[in-house]
PDB file of N, CA and C in Angstrom:
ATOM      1  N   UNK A   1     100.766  85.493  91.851  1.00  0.00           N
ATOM      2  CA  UNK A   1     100.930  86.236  93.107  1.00  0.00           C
ATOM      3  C   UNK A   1      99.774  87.222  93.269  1.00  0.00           C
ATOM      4  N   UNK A   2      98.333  86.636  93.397  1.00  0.00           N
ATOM      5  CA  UNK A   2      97.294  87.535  93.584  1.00  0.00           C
ATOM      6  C   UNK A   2      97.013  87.985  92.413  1.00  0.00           C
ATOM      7  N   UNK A   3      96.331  89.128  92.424  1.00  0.00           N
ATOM      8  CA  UNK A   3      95.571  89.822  91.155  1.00  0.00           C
ATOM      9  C   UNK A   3      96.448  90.821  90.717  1.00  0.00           C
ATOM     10  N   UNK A   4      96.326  91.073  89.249  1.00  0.00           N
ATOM     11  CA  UNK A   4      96.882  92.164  88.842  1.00  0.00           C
ATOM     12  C   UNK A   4      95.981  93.518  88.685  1.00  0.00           C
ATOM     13  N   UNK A   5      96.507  94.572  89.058  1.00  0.00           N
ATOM     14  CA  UNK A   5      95.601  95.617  89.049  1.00  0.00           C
ATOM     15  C   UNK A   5      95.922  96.099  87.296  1.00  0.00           C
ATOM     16  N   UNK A   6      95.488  96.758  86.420  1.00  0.00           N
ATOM     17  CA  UNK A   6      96.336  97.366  85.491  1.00  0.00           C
ATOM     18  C   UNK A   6      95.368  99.113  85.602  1.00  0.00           C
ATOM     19  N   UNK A   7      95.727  99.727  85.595  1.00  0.00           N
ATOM     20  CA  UNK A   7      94.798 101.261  85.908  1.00  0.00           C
ATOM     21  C   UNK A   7      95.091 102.208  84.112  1.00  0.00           C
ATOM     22  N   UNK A   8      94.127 102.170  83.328  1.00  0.00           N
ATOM     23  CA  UNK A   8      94.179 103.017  82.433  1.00  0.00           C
ATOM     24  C   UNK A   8      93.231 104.243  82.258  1.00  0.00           C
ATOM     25  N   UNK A   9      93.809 105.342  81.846  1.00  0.00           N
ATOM     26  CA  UNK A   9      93.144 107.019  81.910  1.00  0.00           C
ATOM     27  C   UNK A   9      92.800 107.281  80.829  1.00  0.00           C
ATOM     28  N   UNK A  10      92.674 108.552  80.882  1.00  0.00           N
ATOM     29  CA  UNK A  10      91.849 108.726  79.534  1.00  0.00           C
ATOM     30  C   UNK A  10      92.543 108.832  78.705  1.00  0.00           C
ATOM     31  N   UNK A  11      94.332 109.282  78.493  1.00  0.00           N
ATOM     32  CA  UNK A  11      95.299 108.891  77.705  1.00  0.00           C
ATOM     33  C   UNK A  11      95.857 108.114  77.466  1.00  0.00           C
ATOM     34  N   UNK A  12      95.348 106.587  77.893  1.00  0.00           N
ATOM     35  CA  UNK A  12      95.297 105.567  76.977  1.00  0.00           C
ATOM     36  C   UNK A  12      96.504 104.836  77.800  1.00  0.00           C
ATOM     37  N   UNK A  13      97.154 105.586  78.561  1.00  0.00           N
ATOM     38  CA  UNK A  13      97.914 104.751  79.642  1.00  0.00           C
ATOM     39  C   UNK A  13      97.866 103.166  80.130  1.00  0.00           C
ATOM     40  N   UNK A  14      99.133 102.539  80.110  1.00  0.00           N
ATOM     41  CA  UNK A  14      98.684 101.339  80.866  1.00  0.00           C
ATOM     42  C   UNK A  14      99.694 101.241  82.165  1.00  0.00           C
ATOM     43  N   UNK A  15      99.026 101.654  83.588  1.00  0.00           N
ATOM     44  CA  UNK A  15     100.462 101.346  84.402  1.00  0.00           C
ATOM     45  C   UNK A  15     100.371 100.153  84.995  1.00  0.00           C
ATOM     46  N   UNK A  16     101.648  99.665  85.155  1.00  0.00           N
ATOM     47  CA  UNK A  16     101.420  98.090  85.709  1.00  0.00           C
ATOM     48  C   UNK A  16     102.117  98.038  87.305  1.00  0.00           C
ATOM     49  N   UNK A  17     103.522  99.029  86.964  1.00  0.00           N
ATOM     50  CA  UNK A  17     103.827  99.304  88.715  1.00  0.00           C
ATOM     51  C   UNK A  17     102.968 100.169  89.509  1.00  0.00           C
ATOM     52  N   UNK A  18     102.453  99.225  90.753  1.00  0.00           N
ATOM     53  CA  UNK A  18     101.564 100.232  91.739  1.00  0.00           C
ATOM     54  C   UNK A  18     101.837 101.533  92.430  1.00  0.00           C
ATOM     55  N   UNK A  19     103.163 101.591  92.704  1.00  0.00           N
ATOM     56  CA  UNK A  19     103.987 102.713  93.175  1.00  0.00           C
ATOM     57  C   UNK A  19     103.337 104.021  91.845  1.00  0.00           C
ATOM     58  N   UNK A  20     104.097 103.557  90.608  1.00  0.00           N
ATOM     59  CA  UNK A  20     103.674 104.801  89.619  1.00  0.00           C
ATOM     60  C   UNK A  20     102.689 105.017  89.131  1.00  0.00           C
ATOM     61  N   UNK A  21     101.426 103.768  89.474  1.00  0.00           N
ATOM     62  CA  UNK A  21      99.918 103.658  89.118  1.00  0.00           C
ATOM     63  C   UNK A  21      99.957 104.763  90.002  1.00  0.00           C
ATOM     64  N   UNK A  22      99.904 104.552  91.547  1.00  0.00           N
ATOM     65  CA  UNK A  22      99.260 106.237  92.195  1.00  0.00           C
ATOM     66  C   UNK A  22      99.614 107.024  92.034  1.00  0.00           C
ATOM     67  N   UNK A  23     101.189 107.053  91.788  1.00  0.00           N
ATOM     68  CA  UNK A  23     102.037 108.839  91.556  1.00  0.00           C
ATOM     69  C   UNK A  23     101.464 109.287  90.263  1.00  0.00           C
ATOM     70  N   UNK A  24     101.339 108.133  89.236  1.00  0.00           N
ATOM     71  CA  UNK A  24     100.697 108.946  88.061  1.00  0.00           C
ATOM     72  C   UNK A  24      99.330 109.790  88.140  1.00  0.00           C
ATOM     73  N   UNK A  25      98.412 108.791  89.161  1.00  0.00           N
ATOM     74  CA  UNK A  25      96.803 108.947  89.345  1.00  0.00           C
ATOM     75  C   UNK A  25      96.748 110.136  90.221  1.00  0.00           C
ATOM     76  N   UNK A  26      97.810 110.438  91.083  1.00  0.00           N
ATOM     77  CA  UNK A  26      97.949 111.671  91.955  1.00  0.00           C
ATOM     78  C   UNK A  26      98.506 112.899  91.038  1.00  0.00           C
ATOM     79  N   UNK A  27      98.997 112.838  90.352  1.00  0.00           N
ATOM     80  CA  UNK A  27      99.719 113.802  89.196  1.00  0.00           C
ATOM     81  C   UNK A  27      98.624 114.053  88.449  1.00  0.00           C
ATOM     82  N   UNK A  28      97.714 113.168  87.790  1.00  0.00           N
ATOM     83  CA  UNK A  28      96.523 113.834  86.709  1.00  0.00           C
ATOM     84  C   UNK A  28      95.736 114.130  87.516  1.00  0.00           C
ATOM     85  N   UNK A  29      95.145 113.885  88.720  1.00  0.00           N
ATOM     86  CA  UNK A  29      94.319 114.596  89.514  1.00  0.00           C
ATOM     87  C   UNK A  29      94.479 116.036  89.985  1.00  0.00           C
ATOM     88  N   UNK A  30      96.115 115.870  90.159  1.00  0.00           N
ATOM     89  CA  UNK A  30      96.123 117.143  90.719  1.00  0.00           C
ATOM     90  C   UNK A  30      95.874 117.843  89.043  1.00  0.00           C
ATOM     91  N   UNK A  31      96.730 117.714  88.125  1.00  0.00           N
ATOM     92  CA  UNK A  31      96.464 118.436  87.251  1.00  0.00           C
ATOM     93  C   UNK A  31      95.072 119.015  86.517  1.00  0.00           C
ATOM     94  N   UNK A  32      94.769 117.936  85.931  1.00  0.00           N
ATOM     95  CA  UNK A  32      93.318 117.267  85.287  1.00  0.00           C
ATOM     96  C   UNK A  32      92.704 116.541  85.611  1.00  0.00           C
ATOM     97  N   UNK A  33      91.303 116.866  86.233  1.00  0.00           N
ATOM     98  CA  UNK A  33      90.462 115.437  86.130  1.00  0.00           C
ATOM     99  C   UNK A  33      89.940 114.310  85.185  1.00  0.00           C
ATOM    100  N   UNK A  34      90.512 113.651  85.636  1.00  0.00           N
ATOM    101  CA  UNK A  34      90.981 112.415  84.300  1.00  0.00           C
ATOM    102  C   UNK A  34      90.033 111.031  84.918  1.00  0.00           C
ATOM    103  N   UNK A  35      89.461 110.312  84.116  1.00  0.00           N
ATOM    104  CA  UNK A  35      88.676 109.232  84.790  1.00  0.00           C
ATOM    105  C   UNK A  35      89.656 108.071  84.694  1.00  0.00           C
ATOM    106  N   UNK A  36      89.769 107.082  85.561  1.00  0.00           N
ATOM    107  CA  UNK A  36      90.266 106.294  85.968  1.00  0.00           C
ATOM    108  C   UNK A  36      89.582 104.730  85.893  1.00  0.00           C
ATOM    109  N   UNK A  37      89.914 103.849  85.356  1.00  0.00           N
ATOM    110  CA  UNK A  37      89.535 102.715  85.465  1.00  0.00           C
ATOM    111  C   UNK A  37      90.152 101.686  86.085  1.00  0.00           C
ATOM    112  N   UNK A  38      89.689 100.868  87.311  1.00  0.00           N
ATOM    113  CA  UNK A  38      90.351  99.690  87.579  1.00  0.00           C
ATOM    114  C   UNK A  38      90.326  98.659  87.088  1.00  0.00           C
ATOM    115  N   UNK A  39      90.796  97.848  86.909  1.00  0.00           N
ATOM    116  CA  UNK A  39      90.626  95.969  85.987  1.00  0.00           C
ATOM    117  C   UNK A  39      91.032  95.319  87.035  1.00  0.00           C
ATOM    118  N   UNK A  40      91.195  94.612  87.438  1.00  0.00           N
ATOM    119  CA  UNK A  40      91.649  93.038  87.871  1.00  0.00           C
ATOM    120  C   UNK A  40      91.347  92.063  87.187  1.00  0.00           C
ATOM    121  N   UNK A  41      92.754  91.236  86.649  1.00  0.00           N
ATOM    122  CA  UNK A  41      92.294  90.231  86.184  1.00  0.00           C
ATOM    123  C   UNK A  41      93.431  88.926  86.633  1.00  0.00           C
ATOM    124  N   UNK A  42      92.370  87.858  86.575  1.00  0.00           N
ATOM    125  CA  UNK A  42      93.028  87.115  87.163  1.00  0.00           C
ATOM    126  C   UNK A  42      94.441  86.614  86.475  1.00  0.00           C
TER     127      UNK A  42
END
């Protein structure tokens, strides 16, 4: 069903639901600037 995103931070995180991929990515931003990586894989 398309691509999977998986988004991991600098704490080693792996989120796989997109809903809590952004609430998380919106939560360390606001907190800490934290670098973010996207993947897609097929």
């Amino acid at each position: 069903m398309g691509n999977r995103i998986t988004l991991e931070c600098a704490t080693g995180r792996d989120i796989r639901d997109p809903v809590e991929k952004i609430i998380f990515a919106h939560r360390s931003l606001a907190e800490k600037p934290l670098y973010l990586f996207a993947r897609d894989s097929d």
